[in-house]
Protein backbone atom coordinates (compact mmCIF):
# COMPACT_ATOMS: atom_id res chain seq x y z
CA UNK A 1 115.73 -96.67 154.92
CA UNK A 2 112.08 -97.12 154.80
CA UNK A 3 110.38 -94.03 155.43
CA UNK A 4 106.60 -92.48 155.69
CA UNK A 5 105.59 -89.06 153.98
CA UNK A 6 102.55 -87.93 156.21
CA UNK A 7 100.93 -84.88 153.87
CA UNK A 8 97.93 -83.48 152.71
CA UNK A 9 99.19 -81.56 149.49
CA UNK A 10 99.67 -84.39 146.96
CA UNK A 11 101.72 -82.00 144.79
CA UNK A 12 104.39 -81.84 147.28
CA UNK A 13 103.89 -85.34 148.88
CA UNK A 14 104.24 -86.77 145.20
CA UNK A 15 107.65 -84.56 144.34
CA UNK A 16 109.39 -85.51 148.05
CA UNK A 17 108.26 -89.75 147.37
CA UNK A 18 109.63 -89.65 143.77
CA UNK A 19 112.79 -87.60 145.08
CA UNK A 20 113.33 -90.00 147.49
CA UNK A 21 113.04 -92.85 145.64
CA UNK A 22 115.54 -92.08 143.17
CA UNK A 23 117.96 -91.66 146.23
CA UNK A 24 117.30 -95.69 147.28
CA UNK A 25 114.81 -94.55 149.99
CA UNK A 26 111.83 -97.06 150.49
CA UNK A 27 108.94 -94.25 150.49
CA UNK A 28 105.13 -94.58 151.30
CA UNK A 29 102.28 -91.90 151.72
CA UNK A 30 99.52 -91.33 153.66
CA UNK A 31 97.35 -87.88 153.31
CA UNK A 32 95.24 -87.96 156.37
CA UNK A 33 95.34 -88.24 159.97
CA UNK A 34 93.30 -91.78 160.47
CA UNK A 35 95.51 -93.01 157.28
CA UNK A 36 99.09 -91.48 159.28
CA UNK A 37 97.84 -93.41 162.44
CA UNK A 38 96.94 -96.85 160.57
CA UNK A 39 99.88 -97.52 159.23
CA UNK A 40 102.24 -96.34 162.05
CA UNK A 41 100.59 -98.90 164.09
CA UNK A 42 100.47 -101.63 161.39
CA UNK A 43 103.88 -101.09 160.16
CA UNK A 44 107.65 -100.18 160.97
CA UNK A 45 109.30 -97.10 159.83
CA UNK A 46 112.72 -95.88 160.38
CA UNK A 47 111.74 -91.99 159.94
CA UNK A 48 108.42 -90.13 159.53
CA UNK A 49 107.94 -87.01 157.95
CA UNK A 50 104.62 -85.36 159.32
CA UNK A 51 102.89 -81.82 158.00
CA UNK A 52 101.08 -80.55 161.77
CA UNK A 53 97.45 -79.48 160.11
CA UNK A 54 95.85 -82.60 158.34
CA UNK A 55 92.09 -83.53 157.93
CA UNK A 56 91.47 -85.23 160.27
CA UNK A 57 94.29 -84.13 163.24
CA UNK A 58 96.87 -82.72 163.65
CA UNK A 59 100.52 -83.87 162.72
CA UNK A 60 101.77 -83.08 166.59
CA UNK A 61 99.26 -86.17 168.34
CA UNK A 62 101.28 -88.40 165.58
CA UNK A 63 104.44 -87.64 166.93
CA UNK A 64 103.13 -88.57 170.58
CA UNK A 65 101.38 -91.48 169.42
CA UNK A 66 104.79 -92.93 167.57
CA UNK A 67 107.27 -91.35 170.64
CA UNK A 68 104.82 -93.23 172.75
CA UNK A 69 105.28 -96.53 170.90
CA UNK A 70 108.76 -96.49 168.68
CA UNK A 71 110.74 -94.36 171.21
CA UNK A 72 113.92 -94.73 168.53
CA UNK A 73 111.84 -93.84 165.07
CA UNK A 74 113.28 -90.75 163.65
CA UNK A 75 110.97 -87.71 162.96
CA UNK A 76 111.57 -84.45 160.65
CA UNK A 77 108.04 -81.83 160.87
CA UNK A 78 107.27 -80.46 157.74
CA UNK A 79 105.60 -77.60 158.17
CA UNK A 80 104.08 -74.09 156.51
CA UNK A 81 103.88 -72.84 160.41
CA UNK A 82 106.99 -70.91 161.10
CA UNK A 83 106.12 -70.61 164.52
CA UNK A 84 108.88 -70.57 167.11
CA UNK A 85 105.63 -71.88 169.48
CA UNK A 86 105.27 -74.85 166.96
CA UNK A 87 108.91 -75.21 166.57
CA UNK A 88 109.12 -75.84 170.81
CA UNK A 89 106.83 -78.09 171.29
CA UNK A 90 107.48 -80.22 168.08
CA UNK A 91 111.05 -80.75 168.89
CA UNK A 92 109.75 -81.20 172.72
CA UNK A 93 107.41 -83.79 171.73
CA UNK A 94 109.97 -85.90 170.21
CA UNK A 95 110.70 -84.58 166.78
CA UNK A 96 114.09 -84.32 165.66
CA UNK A 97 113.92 -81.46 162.88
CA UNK A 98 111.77 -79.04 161.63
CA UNK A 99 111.67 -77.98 158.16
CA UNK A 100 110.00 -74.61 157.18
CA UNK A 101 107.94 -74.60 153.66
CA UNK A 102 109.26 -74.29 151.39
CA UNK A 103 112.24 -76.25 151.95
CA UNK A 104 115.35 -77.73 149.72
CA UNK A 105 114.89 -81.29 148.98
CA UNK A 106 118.61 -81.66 149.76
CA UNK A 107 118.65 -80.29 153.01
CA UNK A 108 115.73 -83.03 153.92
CA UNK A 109 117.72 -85.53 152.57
CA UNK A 110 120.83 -84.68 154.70
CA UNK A 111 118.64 -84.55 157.45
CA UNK A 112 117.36 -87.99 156.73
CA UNK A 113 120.52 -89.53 156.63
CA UNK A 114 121.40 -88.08 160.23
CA UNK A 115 118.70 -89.92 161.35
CA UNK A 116 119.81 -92.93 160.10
CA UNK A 117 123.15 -93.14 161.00
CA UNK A 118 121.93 -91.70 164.66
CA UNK A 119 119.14 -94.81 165.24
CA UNK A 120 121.32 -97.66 162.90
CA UNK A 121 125.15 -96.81 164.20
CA UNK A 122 125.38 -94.20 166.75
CA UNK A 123 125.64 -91.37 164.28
CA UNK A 124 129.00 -92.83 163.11
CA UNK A 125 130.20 -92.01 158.74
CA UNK A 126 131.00 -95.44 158.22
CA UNK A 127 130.37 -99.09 160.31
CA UNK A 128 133.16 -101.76 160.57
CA UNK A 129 132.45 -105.23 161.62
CA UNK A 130 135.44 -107.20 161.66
CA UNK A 131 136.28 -107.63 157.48
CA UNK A 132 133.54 -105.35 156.95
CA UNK A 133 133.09 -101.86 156.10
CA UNK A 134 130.22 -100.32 155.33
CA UNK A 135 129.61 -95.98 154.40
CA UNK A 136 125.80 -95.24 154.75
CA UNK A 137 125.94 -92.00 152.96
CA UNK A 138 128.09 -93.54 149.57
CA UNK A 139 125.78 -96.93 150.32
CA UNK A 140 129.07 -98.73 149.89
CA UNK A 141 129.91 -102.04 151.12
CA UNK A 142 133.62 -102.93 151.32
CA UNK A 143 134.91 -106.77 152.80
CA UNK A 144 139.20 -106.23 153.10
CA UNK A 145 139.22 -103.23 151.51
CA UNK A 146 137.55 -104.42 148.44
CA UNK A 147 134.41 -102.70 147.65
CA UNK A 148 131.86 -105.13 146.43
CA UNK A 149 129.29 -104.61 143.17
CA UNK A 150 125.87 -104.91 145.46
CA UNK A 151 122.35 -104.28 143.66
CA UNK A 152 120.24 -101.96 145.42
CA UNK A 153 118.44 -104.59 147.30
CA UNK A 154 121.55 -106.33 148.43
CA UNK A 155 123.05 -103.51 149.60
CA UNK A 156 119.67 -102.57 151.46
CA UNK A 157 120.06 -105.96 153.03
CA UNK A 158 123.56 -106.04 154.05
CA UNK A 159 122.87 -102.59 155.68
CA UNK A 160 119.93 -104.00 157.63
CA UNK A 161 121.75 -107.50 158.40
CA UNK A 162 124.58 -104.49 160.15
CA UNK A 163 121.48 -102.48 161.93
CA UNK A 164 120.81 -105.65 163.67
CA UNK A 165 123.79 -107.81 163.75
CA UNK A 166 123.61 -110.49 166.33
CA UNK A 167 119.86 -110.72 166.36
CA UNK A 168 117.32 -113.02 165.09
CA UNK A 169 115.40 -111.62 162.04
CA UNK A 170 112.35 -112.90 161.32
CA UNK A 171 111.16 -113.72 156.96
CA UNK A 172 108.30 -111.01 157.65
CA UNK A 173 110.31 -108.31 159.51
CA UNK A 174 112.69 -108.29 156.56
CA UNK A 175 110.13 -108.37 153.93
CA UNK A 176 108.44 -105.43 155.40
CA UNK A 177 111.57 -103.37 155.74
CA UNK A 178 112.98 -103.80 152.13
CA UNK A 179 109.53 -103.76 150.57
CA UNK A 180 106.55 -102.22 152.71
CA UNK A 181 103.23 -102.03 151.46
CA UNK A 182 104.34 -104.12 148.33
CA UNK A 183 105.28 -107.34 150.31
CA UNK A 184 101.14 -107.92 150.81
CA UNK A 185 100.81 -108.52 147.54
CA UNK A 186 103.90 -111.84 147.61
CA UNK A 187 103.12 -115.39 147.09
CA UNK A 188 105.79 -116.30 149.13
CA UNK A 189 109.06 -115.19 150.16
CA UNK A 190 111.41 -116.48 146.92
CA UNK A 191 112.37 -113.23 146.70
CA UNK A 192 114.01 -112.78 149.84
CA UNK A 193 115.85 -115.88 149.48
CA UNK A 194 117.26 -114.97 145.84
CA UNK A 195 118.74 -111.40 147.11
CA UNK A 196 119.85 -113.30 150.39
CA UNK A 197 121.66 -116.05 148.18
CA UNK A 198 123.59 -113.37 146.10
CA UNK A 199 124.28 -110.99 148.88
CA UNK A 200 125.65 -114.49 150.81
CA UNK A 201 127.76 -115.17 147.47
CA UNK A 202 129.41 -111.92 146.51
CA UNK A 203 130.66 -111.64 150.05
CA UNK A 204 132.33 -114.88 150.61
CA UNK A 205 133.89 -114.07 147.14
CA UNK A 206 135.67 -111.62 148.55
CA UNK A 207 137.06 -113.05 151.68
CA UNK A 208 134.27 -112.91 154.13
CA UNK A 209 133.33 -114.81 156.88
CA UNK A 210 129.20 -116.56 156.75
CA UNK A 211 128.08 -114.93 158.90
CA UNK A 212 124.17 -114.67 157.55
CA UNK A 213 122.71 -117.97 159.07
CA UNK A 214 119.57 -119.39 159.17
CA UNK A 215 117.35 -119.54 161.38
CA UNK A 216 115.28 -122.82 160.12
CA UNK A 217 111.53 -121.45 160.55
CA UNK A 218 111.96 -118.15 161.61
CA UNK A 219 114.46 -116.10 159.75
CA UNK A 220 118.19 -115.59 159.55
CA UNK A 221 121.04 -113.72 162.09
CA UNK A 222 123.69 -111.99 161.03
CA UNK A 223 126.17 -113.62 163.42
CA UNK A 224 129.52 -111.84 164.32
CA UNK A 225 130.47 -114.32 166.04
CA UNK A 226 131.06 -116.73 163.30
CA UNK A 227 134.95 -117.58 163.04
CA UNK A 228 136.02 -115.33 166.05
């Protein structure tokens, strides 16, 4: 789950990215208003988390400007305004929590991974597709029952490959989701190929259909399709 941190107080900014990352999110920061607004429009997110006073703006013209563009992006306001006002109209505007400051890192977390299952699989605790099962919140990945030995990346994959089963997924659009920022700075797209090739391995190992193809030129499908 790739996710942007839009605050001003590097302190806290810093302590939610490195909590994050240890709990397999893809995290990046921005700590201004024209920064928040660049990279919504240059990149895609599957949650933002936006403070409402930054130089710059404010936090609430964000969430319009995102609503406006990524209707299904999720959005949690963190905020030091515990204003029922504030509150309203964040949550009006689009927003789909609000978390008071201070808040418990766990309780954003849980929050985070309501989001995900809500936008990714219709807020269901695990996904099945066909020999398939897959629970978000253990980041498990089970073909007939037997749960398979993923690395992070490969089980970031397989989870995205379920997100959009069916459709055609282009070498950029999956670079950018497992690695962000970071995939600017590739030669080429090796990498994605390597974690494809084991991901494609360990499941047929265990039983499974093929269904990654590829998608000579553009990308690769996760087809469903495949032996039905």
């Amino acid at each position: 789950m790739k996710i942007l941190i839009i605050e001003d107080e590097k302190a806290l900014s810093d302590a939610v990215v490195n909590y994050l990352t240890a709990e397999d999110y893809l995290c990046e920061a921005a700590y201004d208003y024209e920064t928040a607004v660049e990279k919504t429009e240059l990149y895609d997110y599957d949650c933002v988390l936006v403070d409402i006073n930054l130089p710059g703006g404010s936090g609430l013209d964000i969430i319009r400007l995102v609503k406006k563009r990524k209707k299904s992006m999720g959005i949690i306001i963190i905020s030091a305004r515990n204003s029922l006002d504030d509150k309203i109209e964040g949550l009006d505007i689009g927003a789909d929590h609000y978390l008071t400051k201070p808040f418990h890192l766990a309780e954003l977390n849980a929050q985070l991974k309501s989001i995900h299952r809500r936008i990714n699989f219709d807020g269901n605790n695990q996904i099945i597709i066909n020999e398939i099962k897959i629970l978000p919140d253990a980041h498990q990945v089970f073909v007939h029952d037997n749960l398979l030995k993923l690395t992070k990346k490969e089980y970031e994959l397989m989870q995205f490959f379920a997100a959009n089963k069916n459709k055609v997924i282009t070498k950029t659009g999956l670079a950018e989701h497992l690695w962000g920022d970071y995939m600017e700075v590739a030669d080429s797209y090796d990498f994605i190929y390597g974690h494809i090739k084991n991901l494609r391995k360990k499941l047929l190992a265990n039983g499974c259909r093929d269904y990654i193809q590829t998608i000579y030129g553009v990308g690769y499908k996760f087809d469903t399709s495949i032996g039905n």
